[in-house]
N, C-alpha and C. Protein backbone atom coordinates (compact mmCIF):
# COMPACT_ATOMS: atom_id res chain seq x y z
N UNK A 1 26.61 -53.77 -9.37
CA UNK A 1 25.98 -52.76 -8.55
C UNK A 1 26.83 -51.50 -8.46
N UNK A 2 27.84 -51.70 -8.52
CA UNK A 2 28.85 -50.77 -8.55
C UNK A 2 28.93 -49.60 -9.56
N UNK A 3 28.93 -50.13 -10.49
CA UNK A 3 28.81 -49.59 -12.00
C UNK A 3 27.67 -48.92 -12.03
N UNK A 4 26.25 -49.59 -11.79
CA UNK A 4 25.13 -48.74 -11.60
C UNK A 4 24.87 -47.64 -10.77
N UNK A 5 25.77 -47.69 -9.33
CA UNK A 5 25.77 -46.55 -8.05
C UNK A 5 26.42 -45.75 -8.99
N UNK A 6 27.51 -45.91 -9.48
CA UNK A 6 28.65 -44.77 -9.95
C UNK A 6 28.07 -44.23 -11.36
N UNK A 7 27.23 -44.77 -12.40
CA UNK A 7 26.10 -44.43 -13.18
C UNK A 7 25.21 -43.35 -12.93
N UNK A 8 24.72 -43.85 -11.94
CA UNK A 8 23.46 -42.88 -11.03
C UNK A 8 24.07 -41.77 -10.63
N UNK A 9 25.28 -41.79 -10.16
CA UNK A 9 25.98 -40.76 -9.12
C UNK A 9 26.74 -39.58 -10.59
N UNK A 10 26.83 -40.09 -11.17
CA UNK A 10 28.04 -39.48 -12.30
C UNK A 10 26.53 -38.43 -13.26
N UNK A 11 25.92 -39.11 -13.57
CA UNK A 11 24.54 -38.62 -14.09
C UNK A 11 23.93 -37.54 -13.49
N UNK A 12 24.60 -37.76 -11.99
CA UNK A 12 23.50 -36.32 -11.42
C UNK A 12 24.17 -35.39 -10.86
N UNK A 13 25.93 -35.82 -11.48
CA UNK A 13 26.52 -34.41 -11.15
C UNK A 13 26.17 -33.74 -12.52
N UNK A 14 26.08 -34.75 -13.43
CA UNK A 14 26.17 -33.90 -14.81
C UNK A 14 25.24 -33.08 -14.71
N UNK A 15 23.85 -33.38 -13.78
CA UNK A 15 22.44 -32.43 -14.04
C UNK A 15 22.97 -31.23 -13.39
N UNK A 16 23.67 -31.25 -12.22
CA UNK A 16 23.53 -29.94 -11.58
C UNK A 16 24.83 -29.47 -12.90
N UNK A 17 25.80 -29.47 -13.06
CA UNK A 17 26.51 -28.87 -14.12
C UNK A 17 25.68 -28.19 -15.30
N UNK A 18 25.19 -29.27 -15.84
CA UNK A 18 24.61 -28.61 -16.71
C UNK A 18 23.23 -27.32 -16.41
N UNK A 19 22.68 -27.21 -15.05
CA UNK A 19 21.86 -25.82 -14.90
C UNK A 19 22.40 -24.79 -14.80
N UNK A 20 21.86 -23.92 -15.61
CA UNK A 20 22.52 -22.78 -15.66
C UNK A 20 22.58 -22.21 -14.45
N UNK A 21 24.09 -21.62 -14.41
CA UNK A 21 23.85 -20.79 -12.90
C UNK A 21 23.77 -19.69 -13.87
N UNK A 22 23.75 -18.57 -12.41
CA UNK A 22 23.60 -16.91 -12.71
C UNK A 22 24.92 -16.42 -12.62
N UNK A 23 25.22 -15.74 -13.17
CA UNK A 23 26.40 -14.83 -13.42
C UNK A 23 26.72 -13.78 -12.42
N UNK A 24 27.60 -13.03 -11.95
CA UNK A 24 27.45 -11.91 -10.87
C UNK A 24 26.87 -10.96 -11.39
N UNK A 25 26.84 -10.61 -12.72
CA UNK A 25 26.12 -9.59 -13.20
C UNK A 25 24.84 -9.66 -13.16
N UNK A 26 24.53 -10.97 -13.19
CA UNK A 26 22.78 -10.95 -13.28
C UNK A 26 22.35 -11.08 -12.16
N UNK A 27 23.24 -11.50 -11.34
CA UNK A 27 22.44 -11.79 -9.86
C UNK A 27 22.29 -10.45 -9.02
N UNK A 28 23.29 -9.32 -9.78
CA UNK A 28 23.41 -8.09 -9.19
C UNK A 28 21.94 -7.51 -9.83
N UNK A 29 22.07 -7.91 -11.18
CA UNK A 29 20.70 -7.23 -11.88
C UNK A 29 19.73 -7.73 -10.55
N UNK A 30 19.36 -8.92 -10.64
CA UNK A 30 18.25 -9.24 -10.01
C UNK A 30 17.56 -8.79 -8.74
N UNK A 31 19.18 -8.57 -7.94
CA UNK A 31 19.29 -7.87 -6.85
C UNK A 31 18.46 -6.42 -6.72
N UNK A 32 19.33 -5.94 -7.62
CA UNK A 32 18.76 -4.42 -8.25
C UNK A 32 17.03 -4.18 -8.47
N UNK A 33 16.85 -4.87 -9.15
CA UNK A 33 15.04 -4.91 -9.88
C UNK A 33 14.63 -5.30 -8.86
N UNK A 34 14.74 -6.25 -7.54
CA UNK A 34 14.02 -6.41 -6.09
C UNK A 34 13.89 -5.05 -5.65
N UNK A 35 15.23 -4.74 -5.18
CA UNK A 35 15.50 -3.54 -4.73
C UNK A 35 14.38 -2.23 -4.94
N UNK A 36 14.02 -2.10 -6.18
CA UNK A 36 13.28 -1.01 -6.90
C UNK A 36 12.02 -1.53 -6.67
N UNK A 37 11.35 -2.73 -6.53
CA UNK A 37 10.00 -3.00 -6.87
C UNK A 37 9.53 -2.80 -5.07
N UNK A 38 10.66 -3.68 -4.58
CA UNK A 38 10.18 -3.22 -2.70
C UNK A 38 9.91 -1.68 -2.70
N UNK A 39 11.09 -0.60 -3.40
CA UNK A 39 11.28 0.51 -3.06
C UNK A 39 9.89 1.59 -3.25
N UNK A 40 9.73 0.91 -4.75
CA UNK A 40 8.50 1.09 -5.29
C UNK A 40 7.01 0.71 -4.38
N UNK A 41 6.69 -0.16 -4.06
CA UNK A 41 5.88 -1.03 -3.13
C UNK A 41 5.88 0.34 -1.84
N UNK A 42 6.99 0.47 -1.32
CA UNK A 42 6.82 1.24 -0.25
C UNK A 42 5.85 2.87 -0.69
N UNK A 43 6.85 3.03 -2.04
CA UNK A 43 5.81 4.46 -2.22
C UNK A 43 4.59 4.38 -2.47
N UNK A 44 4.47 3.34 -2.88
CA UNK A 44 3.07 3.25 -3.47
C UNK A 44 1.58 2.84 -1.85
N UNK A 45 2.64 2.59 -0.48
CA UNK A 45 1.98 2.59 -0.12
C UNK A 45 2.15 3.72 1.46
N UNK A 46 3.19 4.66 0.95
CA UNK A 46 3.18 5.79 1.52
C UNK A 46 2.17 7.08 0.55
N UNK A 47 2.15 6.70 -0.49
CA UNK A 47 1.05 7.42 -1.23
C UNK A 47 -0.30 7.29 -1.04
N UNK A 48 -0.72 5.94 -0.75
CA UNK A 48 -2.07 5.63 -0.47
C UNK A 48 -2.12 6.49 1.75
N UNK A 49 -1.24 5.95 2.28
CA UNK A 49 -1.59 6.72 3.00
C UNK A 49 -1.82 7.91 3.47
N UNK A 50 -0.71 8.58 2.95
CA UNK A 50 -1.36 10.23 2.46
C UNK A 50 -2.68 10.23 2.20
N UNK A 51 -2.90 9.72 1.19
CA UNK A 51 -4.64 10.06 0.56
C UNK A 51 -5.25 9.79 1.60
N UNK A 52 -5.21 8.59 2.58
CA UNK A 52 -6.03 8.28 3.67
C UNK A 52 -6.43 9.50 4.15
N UNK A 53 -4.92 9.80 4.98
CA UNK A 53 -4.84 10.98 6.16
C UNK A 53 -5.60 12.71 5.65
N UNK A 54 -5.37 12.44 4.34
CA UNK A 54 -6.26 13.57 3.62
C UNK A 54 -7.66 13.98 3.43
N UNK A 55 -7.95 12.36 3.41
CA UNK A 55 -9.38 12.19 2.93
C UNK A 55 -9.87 12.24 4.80
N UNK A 56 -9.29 11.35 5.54
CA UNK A 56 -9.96 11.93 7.27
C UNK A 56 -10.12 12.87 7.51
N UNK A 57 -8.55 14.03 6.84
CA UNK A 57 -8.91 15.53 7.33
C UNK A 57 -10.34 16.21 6.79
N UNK A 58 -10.61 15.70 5.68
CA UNK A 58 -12.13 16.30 4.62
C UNK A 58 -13.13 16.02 5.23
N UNK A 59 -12.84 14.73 5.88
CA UNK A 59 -13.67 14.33 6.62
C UNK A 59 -14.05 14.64 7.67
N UNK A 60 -13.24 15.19 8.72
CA UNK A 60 -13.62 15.64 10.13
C UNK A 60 -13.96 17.28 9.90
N UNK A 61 -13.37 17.71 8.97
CA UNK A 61 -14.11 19.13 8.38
C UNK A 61 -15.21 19.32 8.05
N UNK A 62 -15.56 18.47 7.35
CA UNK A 62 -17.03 18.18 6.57
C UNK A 62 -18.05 18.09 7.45
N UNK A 63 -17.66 17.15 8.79
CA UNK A 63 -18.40 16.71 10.15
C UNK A 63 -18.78 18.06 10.99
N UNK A 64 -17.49 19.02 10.93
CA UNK A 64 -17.08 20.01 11.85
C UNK A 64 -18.54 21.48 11.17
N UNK A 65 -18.36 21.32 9.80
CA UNK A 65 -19.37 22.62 8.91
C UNK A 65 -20.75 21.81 9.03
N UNK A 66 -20.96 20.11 9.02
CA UNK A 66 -22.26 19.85 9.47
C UNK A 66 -22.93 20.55 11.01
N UNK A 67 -22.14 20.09 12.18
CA UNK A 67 -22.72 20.50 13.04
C UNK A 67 -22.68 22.05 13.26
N UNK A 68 -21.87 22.80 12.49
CA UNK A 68 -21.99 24.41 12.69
C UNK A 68 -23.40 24.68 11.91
N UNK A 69 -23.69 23.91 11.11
CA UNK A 69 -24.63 24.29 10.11
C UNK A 69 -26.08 24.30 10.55
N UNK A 70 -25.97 23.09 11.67
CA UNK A 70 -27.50 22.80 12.43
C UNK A 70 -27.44 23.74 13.48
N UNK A 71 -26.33 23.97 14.09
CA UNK A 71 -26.65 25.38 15.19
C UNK A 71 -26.92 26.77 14.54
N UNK A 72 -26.53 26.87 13.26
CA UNK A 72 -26.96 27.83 12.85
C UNK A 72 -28.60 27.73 12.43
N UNK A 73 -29.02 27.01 11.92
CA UNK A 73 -30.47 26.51 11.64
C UNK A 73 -31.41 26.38 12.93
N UNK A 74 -30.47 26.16 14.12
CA UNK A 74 -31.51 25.90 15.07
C UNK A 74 -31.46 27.53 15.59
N UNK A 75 -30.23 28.32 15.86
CA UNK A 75 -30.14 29.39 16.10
C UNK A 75 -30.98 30.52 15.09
N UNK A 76 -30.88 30.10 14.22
CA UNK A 76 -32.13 30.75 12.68
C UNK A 76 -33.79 30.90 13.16
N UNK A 77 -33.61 29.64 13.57
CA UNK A 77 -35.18 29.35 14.03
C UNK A 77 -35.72 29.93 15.32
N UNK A 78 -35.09 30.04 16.15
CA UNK A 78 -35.19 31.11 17.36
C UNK A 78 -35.18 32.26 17.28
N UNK A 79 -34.32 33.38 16.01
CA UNK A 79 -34.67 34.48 15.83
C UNK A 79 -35.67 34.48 15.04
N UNK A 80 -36.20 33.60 14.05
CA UNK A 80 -37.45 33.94 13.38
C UNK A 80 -38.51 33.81 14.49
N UNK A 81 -38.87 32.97 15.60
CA UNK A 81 -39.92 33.02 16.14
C UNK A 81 -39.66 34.22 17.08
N UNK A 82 -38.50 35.12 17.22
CA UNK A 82 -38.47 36.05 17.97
C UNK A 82 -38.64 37.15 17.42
N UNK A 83 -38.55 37.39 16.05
CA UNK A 83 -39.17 38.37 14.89
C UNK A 83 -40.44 38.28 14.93
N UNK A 84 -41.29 37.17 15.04
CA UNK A 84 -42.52 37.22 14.75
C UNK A 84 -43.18 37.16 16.50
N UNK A 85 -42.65 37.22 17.74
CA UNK A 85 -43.14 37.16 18.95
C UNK A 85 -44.07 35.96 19.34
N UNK A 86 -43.23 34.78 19.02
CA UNK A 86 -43.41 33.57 19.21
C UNK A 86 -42.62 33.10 20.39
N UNK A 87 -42.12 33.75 21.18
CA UNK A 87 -41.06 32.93 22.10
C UNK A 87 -41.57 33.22 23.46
């Protein structure tokens, strides 16, 4: 039994030995390429919000020349019936 524990046990230091570890250089790489893809990630979603906040401003403008547009149409329509002595 002995022989077999110390078998078993000797066998599975060899496994972790034998996986490759990472090197400091690569773990720095790896470090690095996180680093950039979060960094990246962030612009990409400080860019989309811009466009948001851009596209609301078009938007509440767009809203703002609709309703000027019907007071002018309704205001239109009151001087035409006051041209023609409709009022």
């Amino acid at each position: 039994r002995k022989q077999a524990t110390e078998y078993s046990a000797s066998s599975s230091d060899d496994e972790f030995e034998s996986q490759p570890s990472l090197t400091h250089k690569a773990k720095r790489t790896l470090r690095r390429r996180r680093k950039l893809e979060k960094e990246t990630k962030q612009l990409i979603k400080q860019e989309e919000l811009k466009r948001l906040h851009k596209a609301q401003a078009i938007q509440r403008q767009l809203e703002e020349l609709e309703e000027r547009q019907k007071a002018l149409e309704i205001f239109g329509v009151k001087l035409e019936r006051e041209l023609r002595g409709e009022s």
